[in-house]
PDB file of N, CA and C in Angstrom:
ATOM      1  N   UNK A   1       0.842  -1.184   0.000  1.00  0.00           N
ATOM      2  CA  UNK A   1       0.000   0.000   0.000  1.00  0.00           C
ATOM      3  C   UNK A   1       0.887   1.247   0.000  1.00  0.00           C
ATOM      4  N   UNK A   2       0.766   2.134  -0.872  1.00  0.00           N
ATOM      5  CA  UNK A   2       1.828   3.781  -0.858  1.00  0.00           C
ATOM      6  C   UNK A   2       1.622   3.813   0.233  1.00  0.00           C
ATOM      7  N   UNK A   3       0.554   4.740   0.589  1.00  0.00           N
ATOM      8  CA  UNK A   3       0.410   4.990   1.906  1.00  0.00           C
ATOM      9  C   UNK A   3       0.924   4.998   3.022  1.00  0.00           C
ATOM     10  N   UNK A   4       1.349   3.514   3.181  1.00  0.00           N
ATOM     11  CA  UNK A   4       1.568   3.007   4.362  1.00  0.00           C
ATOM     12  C   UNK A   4       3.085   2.943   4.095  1.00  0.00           C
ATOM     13  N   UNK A   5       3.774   3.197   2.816  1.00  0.00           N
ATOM     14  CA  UNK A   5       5.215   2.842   2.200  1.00  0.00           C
ATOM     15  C   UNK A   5       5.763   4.891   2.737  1.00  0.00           C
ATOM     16  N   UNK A   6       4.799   5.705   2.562  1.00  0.00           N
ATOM     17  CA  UNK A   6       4.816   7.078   2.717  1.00  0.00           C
ATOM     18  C   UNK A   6       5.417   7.386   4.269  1.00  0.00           C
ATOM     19  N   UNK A   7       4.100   6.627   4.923  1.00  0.00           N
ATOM     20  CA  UNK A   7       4.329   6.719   6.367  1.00  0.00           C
ATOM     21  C   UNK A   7       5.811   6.324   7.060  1.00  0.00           C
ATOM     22  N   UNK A   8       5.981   5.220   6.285  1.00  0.00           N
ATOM     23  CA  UNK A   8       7.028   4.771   6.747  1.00  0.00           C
ATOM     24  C   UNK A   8       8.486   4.931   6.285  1.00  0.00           C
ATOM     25  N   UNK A   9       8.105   5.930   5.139  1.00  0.00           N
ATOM     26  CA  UNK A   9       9.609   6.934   5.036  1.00  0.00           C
ATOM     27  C   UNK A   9       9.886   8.160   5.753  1.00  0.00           C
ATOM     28  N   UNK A  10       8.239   8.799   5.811  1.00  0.00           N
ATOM     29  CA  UNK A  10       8.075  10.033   6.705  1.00  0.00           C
ATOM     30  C   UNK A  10       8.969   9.699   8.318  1.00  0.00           C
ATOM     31  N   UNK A  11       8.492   8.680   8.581  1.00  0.00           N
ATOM     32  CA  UNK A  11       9.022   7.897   9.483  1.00  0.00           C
ATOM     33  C   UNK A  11      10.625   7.911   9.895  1.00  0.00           C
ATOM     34  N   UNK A  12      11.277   7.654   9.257  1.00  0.00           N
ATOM     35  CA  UNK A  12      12.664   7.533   8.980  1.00  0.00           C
ATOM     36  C   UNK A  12      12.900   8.793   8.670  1.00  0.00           C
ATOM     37  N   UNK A  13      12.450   9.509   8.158  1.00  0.00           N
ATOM     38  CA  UNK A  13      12.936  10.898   7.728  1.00  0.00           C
ATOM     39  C   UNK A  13      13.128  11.596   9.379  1.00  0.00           C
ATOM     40  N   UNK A  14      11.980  11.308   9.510  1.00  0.00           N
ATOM     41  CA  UNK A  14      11.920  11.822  11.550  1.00  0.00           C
ATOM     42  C   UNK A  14      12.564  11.617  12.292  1.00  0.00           C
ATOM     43  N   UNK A  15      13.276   9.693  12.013  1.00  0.00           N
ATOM     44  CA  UNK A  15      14.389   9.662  12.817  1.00  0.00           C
ATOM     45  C   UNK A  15      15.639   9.905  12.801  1.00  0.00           C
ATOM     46  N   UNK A  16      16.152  10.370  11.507  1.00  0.00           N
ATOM     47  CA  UNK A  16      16.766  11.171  10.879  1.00  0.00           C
ATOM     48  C   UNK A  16      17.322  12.421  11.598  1.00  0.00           C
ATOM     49  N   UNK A  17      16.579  12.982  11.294  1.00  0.00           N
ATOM     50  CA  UNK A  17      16.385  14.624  11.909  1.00  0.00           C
ATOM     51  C   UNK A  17      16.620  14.732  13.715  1.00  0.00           C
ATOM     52  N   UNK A  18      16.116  13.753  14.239  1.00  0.00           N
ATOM     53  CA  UNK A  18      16.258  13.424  15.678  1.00  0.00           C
ATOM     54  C   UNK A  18      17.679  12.743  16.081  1.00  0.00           C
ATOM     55  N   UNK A  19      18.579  12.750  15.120  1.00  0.00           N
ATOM     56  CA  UNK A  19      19.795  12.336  14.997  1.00  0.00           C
ATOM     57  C   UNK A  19      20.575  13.396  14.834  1.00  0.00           C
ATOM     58  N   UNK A  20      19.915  14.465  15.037  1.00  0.00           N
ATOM     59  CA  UNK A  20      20.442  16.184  15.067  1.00  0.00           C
ATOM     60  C   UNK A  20      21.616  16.276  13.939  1.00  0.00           C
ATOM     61  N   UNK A  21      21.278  15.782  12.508  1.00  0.00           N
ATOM     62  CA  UNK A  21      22.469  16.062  11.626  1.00  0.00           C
ATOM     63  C   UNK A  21      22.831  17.700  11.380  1.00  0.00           C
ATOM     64  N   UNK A  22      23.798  18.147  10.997  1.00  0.00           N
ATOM     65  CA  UNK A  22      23.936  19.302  10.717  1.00  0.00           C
ATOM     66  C   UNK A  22      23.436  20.332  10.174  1.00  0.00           C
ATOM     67  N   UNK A  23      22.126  20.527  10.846  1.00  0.00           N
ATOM     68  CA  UNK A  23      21.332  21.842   9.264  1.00  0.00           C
ATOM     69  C   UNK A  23      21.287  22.825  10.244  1.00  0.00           C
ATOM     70  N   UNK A  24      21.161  24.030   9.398  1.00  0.00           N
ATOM     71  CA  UNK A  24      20.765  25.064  10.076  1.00  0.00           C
ATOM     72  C   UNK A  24      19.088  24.968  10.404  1.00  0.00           C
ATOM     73  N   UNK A  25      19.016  25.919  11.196  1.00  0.00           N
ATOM     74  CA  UNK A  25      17.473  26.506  11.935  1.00  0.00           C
ATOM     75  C   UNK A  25      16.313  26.413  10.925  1.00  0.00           C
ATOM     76  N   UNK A  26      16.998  26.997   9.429  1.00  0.00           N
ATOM     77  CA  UNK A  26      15.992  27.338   8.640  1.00  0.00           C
ATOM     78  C   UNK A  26      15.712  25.690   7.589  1.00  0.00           C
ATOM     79  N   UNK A  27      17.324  25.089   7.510  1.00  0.00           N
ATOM     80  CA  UNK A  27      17.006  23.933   6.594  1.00  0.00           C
ATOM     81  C   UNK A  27      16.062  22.930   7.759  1.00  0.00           C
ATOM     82  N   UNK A  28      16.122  22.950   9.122  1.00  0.00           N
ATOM     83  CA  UNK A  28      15.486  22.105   9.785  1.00  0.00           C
ATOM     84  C   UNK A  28      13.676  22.787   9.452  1.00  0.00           C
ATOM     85  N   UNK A  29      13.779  24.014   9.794  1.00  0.00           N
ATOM     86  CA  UNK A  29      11.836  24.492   9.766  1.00  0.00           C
ATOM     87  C   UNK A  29      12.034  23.944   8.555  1.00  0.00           C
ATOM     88  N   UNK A  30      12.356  23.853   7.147  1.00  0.00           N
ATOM     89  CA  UNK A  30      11.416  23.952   6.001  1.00  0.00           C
ATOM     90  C   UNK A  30      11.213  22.464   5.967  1.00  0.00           C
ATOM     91  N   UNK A  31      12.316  21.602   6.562  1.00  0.00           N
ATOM     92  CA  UNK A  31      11.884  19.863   7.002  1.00  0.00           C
ATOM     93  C   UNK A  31      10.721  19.474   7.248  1.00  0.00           C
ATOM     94  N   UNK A  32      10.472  20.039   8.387  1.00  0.00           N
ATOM     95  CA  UNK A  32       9.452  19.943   9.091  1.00  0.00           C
ATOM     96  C   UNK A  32       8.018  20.410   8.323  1.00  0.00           C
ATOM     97  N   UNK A  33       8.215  21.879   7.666  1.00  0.00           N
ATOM     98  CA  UNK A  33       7.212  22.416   7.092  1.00  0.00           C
ATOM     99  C   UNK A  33       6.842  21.176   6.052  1.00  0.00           C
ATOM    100  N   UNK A  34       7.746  20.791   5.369  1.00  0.00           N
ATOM    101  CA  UNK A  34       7.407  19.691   4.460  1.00  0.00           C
ATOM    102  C   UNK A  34       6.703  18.499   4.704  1.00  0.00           C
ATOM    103  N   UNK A  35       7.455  18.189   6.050  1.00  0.00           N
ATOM    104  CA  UNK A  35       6.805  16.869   6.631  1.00  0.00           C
ATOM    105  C   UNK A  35       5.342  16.729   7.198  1.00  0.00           C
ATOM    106  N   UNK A  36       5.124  17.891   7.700  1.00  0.00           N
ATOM    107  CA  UNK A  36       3.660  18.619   7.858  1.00  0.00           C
ATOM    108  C   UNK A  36       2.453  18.546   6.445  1.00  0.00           C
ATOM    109  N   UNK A  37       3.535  19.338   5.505  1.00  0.00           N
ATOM    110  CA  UNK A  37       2.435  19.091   4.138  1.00  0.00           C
ATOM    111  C   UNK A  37       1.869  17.658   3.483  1.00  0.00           C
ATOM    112  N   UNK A  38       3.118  16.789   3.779  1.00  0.00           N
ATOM    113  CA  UNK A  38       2.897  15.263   3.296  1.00  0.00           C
ATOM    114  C   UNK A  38       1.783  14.858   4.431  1.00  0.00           C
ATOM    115  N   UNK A  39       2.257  14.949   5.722  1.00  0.00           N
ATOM    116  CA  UNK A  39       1.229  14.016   6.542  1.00  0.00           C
ATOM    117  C   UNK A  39      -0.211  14.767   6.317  1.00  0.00           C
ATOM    118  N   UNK A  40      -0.512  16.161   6.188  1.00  0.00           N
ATOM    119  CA  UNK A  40      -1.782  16.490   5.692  1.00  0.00           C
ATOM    120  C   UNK A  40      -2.527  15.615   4.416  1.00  0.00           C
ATOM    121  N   UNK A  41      -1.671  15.616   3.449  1.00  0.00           N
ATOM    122  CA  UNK A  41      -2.428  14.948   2.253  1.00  0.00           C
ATOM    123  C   UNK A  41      -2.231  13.237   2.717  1.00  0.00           C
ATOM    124  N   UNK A  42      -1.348  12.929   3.528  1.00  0.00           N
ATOM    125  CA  UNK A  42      -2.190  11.449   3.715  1.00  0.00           C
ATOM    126  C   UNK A  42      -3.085  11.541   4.400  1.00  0.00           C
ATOM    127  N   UNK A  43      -3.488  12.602   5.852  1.00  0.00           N
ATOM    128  CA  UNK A  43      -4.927  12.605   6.300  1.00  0.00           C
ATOM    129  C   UNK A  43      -5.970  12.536   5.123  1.00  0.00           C
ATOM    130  N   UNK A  44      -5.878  13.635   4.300  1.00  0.00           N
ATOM    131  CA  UNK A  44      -6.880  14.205   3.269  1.00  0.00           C
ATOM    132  C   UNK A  44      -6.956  12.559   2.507  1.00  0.00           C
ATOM    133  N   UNK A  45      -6.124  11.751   2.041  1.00  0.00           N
ATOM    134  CA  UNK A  45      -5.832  10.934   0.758  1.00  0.00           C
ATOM    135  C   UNK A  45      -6.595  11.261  -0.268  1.00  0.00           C
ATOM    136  N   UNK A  46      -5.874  12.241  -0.833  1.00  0.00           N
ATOM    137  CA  UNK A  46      -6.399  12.655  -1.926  1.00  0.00           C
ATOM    138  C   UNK A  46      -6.030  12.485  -3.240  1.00  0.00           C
ATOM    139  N   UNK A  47      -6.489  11.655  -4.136  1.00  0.00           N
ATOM    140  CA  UNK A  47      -6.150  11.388  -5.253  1.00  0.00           C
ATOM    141  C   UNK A  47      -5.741  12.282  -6.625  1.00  0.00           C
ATOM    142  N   UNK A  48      -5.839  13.634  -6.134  1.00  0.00           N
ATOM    143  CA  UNK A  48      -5.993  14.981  -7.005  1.00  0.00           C
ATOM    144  C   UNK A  48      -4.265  14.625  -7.530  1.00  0.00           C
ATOM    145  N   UNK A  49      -4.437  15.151  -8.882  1.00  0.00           N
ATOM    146  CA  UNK A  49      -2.838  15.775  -9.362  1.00  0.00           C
ATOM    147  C   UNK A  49      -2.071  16.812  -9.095  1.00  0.00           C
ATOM    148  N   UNK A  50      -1.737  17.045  -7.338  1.00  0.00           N
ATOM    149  CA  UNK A  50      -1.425  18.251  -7.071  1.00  0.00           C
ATOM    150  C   UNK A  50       0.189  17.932  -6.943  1.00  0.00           C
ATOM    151  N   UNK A  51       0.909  18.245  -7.812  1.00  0.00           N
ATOM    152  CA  UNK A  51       2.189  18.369  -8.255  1.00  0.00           C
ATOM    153  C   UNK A  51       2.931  19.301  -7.594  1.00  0.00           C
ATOM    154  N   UNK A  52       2.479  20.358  -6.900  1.00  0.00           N
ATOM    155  CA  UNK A  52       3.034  20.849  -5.968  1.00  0.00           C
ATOM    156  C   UNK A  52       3.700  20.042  -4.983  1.00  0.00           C
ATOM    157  N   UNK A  53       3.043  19.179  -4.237  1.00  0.00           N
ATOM    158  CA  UNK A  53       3.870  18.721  -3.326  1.00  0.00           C
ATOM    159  C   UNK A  53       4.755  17.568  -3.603  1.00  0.00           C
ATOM    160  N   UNK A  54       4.716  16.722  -4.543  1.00  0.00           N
ATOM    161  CA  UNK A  54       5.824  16.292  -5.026  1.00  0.00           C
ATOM    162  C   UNK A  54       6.909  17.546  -5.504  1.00  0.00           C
ATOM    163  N   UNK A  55       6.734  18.458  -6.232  1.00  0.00           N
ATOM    164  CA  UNK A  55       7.759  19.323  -6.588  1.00  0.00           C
ATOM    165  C   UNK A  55       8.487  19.918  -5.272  1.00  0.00           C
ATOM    166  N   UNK A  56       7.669  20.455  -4.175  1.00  0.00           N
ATOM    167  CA  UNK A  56       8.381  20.427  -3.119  1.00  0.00           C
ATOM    168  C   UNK A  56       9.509  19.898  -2.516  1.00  0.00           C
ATOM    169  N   UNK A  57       9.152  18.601  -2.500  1.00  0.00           N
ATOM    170  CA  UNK A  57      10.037  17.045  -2.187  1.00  0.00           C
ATOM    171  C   UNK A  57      11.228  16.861  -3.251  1.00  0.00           C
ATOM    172  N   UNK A  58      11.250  17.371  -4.558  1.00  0.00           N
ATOM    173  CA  UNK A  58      11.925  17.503  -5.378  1.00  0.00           C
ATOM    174  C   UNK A  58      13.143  18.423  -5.103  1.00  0.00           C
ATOM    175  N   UNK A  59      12.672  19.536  -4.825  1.00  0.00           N
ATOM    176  CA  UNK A  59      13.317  20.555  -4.367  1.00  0.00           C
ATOM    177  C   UNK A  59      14.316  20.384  -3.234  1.00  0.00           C
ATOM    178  N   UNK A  60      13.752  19.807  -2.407  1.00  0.00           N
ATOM    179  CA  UNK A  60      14.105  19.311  -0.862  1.00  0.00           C
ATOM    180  C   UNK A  60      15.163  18.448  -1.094  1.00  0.00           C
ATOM    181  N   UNK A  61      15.157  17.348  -2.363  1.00  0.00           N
ATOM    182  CA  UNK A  61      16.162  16.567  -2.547  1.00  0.00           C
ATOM    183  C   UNK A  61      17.165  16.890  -2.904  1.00  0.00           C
ATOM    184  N   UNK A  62      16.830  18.290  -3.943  1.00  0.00           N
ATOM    185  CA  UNK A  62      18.260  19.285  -4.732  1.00  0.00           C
ATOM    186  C   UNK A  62      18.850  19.773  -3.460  1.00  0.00           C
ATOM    187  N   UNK A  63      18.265  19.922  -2.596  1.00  0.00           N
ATOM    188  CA  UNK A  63      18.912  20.866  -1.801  1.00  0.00           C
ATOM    189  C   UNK A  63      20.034  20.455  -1.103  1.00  0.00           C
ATOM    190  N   UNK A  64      19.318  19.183  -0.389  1.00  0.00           N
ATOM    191  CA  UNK A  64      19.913  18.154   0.393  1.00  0.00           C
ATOM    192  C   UNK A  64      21.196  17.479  -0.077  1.00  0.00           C
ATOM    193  N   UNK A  65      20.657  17.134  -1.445  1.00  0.00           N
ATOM    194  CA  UNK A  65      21.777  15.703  -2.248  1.00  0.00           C
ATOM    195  C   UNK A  65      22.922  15.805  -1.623  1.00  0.00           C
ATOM    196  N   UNK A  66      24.161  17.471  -1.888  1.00  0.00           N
ATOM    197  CA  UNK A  66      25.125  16.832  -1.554  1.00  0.00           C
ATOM    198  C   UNK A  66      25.647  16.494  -0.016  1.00  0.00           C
ATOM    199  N   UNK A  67      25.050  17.581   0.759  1.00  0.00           N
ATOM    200  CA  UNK A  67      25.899  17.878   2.189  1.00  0.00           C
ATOM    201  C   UNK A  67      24.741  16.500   3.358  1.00  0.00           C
ATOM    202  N   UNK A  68      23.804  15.960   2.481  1.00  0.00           N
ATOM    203  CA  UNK A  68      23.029  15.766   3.587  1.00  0.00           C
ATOM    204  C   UNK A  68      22.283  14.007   2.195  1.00  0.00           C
ATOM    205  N   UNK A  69      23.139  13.401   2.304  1.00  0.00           N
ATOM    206  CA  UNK A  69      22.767  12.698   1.245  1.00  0.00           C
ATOM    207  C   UNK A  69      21.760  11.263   1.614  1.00  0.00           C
ATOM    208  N   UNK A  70      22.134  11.083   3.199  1.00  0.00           N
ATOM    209  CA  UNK A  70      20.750  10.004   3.647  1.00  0.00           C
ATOM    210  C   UNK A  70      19.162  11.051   3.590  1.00  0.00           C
ATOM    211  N   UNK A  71      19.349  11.670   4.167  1.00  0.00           N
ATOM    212  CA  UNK A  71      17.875  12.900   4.111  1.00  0.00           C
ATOM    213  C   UNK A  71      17.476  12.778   2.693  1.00  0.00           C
ATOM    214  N   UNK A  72      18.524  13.413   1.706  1.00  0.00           N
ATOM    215  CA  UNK A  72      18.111  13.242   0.525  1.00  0.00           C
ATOM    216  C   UNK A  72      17.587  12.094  -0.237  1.00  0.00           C
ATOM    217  N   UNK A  73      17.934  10.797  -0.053  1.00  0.00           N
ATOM    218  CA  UNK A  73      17.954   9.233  -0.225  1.00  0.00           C
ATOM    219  C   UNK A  73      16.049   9.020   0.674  1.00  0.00           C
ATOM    220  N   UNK A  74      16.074   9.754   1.626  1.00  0.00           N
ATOM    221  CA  UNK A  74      14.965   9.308   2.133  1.00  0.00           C
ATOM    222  C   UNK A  74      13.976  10.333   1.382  1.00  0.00           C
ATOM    223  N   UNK A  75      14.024  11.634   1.400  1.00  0.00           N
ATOM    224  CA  UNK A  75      13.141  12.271   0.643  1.00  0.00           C
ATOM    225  C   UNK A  75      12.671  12.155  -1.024  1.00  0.00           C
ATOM    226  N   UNK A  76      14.239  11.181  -1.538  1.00  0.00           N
ATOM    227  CA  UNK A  76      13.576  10.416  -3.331  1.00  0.00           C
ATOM    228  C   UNK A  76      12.848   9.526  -3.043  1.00  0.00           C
ATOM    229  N   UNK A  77      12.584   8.697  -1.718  1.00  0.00           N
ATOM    230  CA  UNK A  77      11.194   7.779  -1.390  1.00  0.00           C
ATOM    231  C   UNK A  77      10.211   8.184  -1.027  1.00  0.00           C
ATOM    232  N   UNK A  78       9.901   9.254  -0.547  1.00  0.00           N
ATOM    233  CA  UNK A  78       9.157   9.771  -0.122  1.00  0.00           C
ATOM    234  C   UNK A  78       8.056  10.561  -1.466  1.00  0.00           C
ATOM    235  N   UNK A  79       8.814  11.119  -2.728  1.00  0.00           N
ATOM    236  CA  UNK A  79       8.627  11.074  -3.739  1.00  0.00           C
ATOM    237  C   UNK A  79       8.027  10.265  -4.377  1.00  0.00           C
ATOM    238  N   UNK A  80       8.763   8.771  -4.473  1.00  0.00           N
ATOM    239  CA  UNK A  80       8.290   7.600  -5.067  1.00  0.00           C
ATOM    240  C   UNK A  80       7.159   7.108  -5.102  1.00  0.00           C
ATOM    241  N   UNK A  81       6.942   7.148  -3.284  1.00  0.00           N
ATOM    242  CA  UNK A  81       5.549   6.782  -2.376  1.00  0.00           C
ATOM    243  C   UNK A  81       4.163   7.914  -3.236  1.00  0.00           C
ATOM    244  N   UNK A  82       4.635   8.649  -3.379  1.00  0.00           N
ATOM    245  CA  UNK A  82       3.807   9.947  -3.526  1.00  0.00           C
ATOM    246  C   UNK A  82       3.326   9.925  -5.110  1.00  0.00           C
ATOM    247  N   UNK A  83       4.368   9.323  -5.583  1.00  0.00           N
ATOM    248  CA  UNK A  83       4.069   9.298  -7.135  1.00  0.00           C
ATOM    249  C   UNK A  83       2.843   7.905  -7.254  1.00  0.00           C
ATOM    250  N   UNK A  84       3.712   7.078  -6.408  1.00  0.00           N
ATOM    251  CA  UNK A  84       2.811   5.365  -6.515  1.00  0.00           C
ATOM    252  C   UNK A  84       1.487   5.866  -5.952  1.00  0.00           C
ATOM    253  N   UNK A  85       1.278   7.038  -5.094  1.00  0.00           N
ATOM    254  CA  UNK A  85      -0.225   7.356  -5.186  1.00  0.00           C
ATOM    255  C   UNK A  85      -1.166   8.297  -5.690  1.00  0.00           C
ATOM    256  N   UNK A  86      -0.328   8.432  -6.972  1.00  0.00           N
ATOM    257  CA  UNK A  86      -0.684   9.262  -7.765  1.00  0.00           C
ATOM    258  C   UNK A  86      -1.044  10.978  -7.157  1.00  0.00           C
ATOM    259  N   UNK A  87       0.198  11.449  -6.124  1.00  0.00           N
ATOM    260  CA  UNK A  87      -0.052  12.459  -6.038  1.00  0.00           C
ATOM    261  C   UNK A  87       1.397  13.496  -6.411  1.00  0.00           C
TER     262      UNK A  87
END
């Protein structure tokens, strides 16, 4: 089930971050801001083509790739999940 493949990267992404890797103040809020937007649309499960929030996650991965490359590794699944549910 995506869904449940979503949750459970969101997941890891969390424990991640609780592993206090090196970001600043602002790369940690927009983490979070992100992680916030995903767990909303799995409340919602909404099947809509809103490409925004994959592009988000996209973004998040450019950002990440080089200095922060497990975050990044977890946020191209998080993508994946998102695509496999057609959002």
């Amino acid at each position: 089930m995506p869904a449940r493949e979503l949750q459970q990267q969101l997941n890891t992404l969390r424990e991640q971050l609780e592993q206090n890797p090196p970001l600043t103040e602002a790369e940690r809020e927009d983490l979070h801001a992100l992680m916030q937007q995903i767990e909303l649309e799995l409340e919602l499960e909404t099947k809509t083509q809103d490409s925004s929030l994959a592009d988000n996650v996209n973004l998040a991965v450019e950002r990440f790739e080089i200095e922060h490359p497990t975050l990044a590794g977890t946020l191209r699944n998080i993508v994946q999940a998102l695509a496999n549910m057609g959002i």
